[in-house]
N, C-alpha and C. Protein backbone atom coordinates (compact mmCIF):
# COMPACT_ATOMS: atom_id res chain seq x y z
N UNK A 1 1.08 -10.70 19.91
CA UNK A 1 1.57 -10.71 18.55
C UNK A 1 1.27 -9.34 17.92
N UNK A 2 2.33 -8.75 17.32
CA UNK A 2 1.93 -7.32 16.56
C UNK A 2 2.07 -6.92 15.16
N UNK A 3 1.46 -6.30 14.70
CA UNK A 3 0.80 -6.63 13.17
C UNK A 3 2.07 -6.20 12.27
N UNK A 4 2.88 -6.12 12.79
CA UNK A 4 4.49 -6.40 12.09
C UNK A 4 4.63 -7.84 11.50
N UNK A 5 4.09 -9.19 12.60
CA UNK A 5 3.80 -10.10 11.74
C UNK A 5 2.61 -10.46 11.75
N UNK A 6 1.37 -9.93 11.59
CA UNK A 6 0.01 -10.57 11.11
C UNK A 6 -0.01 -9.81 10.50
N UNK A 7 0.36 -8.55 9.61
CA UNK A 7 -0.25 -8.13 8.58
C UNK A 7 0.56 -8.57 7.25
N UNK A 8 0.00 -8.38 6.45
CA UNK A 8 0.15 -8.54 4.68
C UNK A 8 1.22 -7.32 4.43
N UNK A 9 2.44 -7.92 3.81
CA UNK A 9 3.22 -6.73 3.40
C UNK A 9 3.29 -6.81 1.64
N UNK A 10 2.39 -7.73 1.12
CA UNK A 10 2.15 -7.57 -0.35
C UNK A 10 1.08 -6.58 -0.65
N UNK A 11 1.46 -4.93 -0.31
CA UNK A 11 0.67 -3.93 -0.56
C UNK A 11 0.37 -3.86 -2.02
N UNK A 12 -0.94 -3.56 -2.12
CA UNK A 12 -1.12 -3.35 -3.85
C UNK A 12 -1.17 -1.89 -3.28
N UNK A 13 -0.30 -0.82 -4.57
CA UNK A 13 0.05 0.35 -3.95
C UNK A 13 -0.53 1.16 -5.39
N UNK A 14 -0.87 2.74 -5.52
CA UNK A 14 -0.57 3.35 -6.71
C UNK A 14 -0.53 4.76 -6.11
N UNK A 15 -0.33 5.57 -7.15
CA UNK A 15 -0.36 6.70 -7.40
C UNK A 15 -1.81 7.56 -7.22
N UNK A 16 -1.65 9.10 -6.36
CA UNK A 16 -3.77 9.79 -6.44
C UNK A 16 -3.27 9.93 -7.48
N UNK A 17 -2.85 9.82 -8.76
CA UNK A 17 -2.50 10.03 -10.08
C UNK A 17 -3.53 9.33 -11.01
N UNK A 18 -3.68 7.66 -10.56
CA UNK A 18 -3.67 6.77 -11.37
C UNK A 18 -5.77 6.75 -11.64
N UNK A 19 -5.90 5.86 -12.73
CA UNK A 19 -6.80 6.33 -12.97
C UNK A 19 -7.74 5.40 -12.34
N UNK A 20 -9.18 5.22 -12.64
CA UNK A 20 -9.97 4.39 -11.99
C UNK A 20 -9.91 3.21 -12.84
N UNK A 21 -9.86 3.19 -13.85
CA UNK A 21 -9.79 1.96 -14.84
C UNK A 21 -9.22 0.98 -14.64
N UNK A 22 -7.83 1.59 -14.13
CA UNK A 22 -6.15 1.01 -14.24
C UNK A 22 -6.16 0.61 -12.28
N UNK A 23 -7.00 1.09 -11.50
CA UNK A 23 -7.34 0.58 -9.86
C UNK A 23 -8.24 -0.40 -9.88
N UNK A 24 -8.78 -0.79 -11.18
CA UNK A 24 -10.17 -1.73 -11.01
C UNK A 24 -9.31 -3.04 -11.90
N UNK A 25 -8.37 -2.75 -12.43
CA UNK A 25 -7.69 -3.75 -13.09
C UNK A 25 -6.73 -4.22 -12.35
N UNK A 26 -5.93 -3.48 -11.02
CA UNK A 26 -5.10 -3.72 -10.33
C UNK A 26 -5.69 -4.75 -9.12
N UNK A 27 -7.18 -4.35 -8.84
CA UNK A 27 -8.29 -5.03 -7.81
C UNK A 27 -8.09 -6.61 -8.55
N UNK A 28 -8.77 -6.46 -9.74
CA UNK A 28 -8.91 -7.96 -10.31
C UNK A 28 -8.15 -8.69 -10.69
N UNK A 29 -6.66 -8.27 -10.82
CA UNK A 29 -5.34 -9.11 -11.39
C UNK A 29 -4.98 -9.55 -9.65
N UNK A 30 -4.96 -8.93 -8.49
CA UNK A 30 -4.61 -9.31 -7.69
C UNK A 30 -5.24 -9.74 -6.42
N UNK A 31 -6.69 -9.99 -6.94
CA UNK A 31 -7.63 -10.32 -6.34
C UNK A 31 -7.95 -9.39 -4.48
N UNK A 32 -7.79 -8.06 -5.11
CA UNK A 32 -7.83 -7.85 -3.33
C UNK A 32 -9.15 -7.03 -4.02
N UNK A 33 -9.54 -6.13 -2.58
CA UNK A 33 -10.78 -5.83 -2.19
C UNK A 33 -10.80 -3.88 -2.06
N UNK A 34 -8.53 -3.38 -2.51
CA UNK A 34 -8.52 -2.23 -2.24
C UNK A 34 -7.17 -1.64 -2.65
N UNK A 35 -7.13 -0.75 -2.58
CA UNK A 35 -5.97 -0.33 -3.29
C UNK A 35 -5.21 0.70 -2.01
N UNK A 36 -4.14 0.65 -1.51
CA UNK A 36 -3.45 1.55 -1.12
C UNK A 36 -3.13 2.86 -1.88
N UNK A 37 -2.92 4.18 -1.68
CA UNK A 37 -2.97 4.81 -2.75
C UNK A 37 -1.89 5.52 -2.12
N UNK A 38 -0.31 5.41 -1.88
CA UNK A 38 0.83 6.07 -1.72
C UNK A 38 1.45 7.34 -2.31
N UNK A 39 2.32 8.38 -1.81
CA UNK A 39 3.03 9.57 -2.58
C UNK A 39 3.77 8.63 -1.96
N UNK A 40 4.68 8.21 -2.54
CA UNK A 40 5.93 7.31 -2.47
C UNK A 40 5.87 6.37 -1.65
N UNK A 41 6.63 6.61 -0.37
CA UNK A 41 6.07 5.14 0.52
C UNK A 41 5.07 5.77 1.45
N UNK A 42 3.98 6.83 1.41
CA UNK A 42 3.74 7.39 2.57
C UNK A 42 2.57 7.13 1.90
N UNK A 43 1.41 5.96 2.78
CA UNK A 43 0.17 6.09 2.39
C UNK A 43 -0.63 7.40 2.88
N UNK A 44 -1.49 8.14 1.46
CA UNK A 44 -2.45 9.17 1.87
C UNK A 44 -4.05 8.82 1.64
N UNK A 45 -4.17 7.69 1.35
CA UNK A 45 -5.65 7.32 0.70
C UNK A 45 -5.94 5.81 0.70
N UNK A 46 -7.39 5.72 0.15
CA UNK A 46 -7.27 4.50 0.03
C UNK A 46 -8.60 4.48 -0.35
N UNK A 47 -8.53 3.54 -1.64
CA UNK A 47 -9.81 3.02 -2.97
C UNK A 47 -10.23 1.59 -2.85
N UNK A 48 -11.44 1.17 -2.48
CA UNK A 48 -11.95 0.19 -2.04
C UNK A 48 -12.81 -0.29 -3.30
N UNK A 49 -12.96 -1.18 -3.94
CA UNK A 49 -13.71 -1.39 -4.67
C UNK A 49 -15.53 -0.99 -4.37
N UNK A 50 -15.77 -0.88 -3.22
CA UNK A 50 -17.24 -0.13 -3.15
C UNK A 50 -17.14 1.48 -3.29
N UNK A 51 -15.92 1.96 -3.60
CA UNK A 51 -15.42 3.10 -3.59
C UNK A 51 -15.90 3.26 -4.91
N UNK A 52 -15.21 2.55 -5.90
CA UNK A 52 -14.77 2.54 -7.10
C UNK A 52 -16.67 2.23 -7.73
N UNK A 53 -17.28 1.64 -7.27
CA UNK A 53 -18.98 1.27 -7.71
C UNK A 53 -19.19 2.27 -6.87
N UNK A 54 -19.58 3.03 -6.20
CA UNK A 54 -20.53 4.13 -5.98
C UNK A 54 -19.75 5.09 -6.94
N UNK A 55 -18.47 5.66 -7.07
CA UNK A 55 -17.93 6.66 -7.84
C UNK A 55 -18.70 6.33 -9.24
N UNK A 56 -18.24 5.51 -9.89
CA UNK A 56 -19.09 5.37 -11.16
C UNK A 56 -20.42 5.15 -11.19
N UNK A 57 -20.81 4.35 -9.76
CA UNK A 57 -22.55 4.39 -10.77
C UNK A 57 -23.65 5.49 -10.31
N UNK A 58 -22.91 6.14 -9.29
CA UNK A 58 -23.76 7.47 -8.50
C UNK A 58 -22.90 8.62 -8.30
N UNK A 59 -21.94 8.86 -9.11
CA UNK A 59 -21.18 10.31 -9.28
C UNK A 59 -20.65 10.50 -10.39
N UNK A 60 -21.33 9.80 -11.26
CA UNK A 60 -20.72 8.99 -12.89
C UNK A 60 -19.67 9.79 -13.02
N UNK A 61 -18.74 9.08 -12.10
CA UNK A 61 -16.88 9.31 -12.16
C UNK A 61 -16.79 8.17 -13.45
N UNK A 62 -16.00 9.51 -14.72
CA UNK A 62 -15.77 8.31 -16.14
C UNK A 62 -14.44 7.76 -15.66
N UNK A 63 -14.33 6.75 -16.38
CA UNK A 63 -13.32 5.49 -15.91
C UNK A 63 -11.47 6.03 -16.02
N UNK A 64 -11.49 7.73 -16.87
CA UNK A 64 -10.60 8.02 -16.37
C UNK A 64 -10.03 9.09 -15.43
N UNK A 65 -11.12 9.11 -14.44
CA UNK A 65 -11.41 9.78 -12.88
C UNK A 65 -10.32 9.47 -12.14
N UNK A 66 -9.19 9.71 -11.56
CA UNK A 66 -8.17 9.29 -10.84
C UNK A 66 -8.10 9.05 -9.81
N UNK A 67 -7.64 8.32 -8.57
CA UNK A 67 -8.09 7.96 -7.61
C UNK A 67 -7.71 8.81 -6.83
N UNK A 68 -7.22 9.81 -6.45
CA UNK A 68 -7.40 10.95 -5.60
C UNK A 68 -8.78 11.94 -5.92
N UNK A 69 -9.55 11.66 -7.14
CA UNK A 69 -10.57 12.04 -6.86
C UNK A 69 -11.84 11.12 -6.09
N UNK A 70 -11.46 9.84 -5.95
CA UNK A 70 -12.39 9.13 -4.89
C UNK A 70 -12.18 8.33 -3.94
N UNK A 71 -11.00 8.45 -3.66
CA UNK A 71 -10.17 7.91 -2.31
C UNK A 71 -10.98 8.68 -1.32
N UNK A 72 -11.02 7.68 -0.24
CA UNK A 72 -11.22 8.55 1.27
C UNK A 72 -10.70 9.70 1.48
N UNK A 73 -11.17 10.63 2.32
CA UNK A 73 -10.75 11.53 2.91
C UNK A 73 -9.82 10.99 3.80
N UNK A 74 -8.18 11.20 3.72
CA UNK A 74 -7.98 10.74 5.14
C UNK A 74 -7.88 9.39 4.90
N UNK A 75 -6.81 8.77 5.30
CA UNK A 75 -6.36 7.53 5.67
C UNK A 75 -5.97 7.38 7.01
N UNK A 76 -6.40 6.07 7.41
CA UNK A 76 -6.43 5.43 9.07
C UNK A 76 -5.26 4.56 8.98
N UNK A 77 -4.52 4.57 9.68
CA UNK A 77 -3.14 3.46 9.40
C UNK A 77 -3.18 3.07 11.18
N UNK A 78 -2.22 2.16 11.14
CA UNK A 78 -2.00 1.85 12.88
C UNK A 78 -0.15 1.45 12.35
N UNK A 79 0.32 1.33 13.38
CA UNK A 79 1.31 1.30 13.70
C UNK A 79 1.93 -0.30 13.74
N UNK A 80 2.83 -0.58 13.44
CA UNK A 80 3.82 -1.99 13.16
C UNK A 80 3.64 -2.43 14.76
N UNK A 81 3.38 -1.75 15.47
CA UNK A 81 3.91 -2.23 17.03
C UNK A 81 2.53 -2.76 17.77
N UNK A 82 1.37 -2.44 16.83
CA UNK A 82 0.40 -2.45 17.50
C UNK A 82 -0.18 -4.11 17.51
N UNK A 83 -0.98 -4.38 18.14
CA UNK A 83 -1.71 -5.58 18.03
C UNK A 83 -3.28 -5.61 17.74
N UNK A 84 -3.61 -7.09 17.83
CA UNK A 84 -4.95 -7.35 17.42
C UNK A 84 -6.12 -6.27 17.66
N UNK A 85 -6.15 -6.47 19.08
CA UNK A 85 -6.93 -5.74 19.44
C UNK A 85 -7.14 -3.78 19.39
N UNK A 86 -6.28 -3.59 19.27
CA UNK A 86 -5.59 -2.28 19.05
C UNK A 86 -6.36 -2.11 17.69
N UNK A 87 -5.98 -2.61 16.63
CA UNK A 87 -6.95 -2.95 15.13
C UNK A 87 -8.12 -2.98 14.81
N UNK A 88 -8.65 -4.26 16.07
CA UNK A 88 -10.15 -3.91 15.85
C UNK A 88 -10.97 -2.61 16.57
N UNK A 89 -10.22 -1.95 17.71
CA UNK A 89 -10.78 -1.03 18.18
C UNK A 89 -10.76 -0.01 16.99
N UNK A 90 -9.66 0.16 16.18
CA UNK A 90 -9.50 1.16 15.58
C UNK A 90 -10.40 0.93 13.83
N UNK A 91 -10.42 0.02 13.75
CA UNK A 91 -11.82 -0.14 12.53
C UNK A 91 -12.93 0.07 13.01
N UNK A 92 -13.27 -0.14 14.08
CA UNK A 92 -15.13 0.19 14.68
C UNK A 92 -14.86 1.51 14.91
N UNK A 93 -13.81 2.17 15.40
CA UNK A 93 -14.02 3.86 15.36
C UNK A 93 -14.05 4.94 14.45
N UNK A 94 -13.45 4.12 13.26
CA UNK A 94 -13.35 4.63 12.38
C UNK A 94 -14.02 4.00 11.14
N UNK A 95 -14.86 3.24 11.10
CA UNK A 95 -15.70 2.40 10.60
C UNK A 95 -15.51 1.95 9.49
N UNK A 96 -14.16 1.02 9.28
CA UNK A 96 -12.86 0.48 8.21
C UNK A 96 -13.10 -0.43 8.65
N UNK A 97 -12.86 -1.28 7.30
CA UNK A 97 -12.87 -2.86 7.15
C UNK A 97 -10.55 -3.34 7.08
N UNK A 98 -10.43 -1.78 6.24
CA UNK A 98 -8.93 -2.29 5.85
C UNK A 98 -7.69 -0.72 6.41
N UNK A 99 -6.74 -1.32 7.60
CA UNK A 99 -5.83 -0.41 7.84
C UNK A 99 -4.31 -0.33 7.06
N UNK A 100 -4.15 0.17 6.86
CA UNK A 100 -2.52 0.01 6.14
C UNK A 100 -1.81 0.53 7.04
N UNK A 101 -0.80 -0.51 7.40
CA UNK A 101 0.32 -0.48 8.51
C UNK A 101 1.61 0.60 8.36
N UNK A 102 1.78 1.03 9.03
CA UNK A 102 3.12 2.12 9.31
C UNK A 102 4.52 1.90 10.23
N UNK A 103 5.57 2.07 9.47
CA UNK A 103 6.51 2.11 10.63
C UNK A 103 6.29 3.51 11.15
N UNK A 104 8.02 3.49 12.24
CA UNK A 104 7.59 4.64 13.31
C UNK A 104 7.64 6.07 12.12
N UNK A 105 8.31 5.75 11.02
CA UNK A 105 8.94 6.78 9.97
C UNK A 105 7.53 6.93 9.28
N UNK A 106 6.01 6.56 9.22
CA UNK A 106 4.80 6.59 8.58
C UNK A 106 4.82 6.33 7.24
N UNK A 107 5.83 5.21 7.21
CA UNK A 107 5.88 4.49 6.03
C UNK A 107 5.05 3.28 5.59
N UNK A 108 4.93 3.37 4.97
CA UNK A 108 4.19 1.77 4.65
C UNK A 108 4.81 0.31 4.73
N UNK A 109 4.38 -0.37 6.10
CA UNK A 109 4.98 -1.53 5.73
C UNK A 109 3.80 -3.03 5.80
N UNK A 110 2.34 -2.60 5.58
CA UNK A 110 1.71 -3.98 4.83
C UNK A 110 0.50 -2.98 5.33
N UNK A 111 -0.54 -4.12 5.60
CA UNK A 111 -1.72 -3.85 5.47
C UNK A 111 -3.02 -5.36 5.97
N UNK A 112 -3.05 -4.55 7.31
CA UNK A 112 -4.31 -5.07 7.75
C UNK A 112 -6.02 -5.53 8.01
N UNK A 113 -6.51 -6.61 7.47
CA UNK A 113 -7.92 -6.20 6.79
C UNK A 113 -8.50 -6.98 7.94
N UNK A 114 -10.20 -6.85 8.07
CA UNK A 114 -10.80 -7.62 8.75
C UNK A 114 -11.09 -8.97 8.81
N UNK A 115 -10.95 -9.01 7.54
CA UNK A 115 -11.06 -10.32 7.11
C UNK A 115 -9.52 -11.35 7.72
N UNK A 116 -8.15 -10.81 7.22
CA UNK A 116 -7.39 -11.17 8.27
C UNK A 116 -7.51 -11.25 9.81
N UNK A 117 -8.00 -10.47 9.94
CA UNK A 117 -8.23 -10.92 11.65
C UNK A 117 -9.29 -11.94 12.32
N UNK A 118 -10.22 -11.97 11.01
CA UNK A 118 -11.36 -12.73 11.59
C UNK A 118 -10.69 -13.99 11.42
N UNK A 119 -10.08 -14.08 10.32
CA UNK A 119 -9.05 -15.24 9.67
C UNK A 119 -8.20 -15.97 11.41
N UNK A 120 -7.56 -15.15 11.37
CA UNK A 120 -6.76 -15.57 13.14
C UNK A 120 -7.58 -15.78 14.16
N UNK A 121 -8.60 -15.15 13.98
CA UNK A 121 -9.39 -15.34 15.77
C UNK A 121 -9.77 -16.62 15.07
N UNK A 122 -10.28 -17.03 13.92
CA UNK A 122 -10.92 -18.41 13.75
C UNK A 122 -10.17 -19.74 14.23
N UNK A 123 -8.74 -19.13 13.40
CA UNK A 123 -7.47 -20.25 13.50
C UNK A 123 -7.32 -20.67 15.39
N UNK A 124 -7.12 -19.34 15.62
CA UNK A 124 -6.93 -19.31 17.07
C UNK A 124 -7.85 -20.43 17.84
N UNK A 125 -9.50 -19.88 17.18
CA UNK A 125 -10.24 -20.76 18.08
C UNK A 125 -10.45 -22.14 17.71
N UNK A 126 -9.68 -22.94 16.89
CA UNK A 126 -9.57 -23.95 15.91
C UNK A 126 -8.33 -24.53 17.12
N UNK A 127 -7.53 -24.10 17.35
CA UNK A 127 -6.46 -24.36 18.37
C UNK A 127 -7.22 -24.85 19.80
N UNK A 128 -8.04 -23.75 20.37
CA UNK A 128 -8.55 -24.01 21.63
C UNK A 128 -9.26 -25.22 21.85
N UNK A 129 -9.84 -25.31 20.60
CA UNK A 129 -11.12 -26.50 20.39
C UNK A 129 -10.64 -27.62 20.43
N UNK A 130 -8.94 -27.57 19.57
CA UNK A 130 -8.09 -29.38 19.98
C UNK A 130 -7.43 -29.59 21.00
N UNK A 131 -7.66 -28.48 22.00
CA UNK A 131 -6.86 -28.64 23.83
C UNK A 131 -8.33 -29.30 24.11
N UNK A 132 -9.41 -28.73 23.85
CA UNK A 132 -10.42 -29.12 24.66
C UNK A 132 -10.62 -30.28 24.14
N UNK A 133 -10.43 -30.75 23.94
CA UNK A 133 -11.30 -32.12 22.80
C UNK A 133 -9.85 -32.98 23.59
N UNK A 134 -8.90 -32.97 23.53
CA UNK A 134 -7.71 -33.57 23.92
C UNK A 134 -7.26 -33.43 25.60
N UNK A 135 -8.11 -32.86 26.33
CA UNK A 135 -8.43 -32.97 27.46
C UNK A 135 -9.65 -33.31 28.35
N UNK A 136 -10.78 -33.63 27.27
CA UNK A 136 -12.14 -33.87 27.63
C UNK A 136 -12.23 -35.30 27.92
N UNK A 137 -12.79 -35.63 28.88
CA UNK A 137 -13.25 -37.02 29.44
C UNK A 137 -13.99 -38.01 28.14
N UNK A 138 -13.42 -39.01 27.78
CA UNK A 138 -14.21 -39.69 27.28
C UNK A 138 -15.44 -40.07 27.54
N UNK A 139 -16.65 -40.31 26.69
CA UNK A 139 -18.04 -40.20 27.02
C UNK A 139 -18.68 -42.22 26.64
């Protein structure tokens, strides 16, 4: 399966324009954990809410600090074609919880978190557990 369909294509997206105020309001109206931070469709960044609490409470970035001033260096994306495993190799190397997906054009088309994946391996092993149980010898 390739993260064309396991990832999230309801990107919360903004502008390195936008400010920190207006990324911490975008976090809490849509309950995610991060912000994609796009020049049009081409992700260059990305603001994590632990981003957004160390910027303000240990670089006292004021709340209208913009998020290209505390976005990552560098954004990690993987590719539409790729799969599970491909994902998790590439968060432990790069030591990311959240990838934002790319077509072949390095566009944005969703966004992969750990938490989604842990989400599937669970489901997955939720599956295995009712073959086994439905093939196990009565006791």
């Amino acid at each position: 399966m390739t993260l064309e369909t396991l990832a999230r294509s309801d990107v919360v997206t903004a502008s390195p324009g936008t400010e920190i105020r207006e990324l911490a309001t975008m976090m809490d109206d849509e309950m995610v954990g991060s912000v994609v931070i796009a020049d049009g469709d081409e992700p260059v960044g990305i603001v994590t809410d632990r981003d957004l609490a160390l910027a303000t409470l240990l670089e006292d970035a004021g709340p209208d600090a913009t998020a290209e001033s505390i976005m990552s260096d560098g954004v990690h994306t993987i590719g539409v074609d790729a799969g599970f495993y491909e994902a998790t190799e590439r968060m432990n190397e790069h030591n990311v919880r959240r990838l934002p997906v790319v077509d072949d054009g390095g566009h944005l088309a969703g966004i992969i978190t750990l938490d989604d994946l842990s989400e599937l391996l669970a489901d997955e092993q939720s599956e295995l557990v009712g073959v086994i149980r439905e093939q196990r010898a009565p006791y």
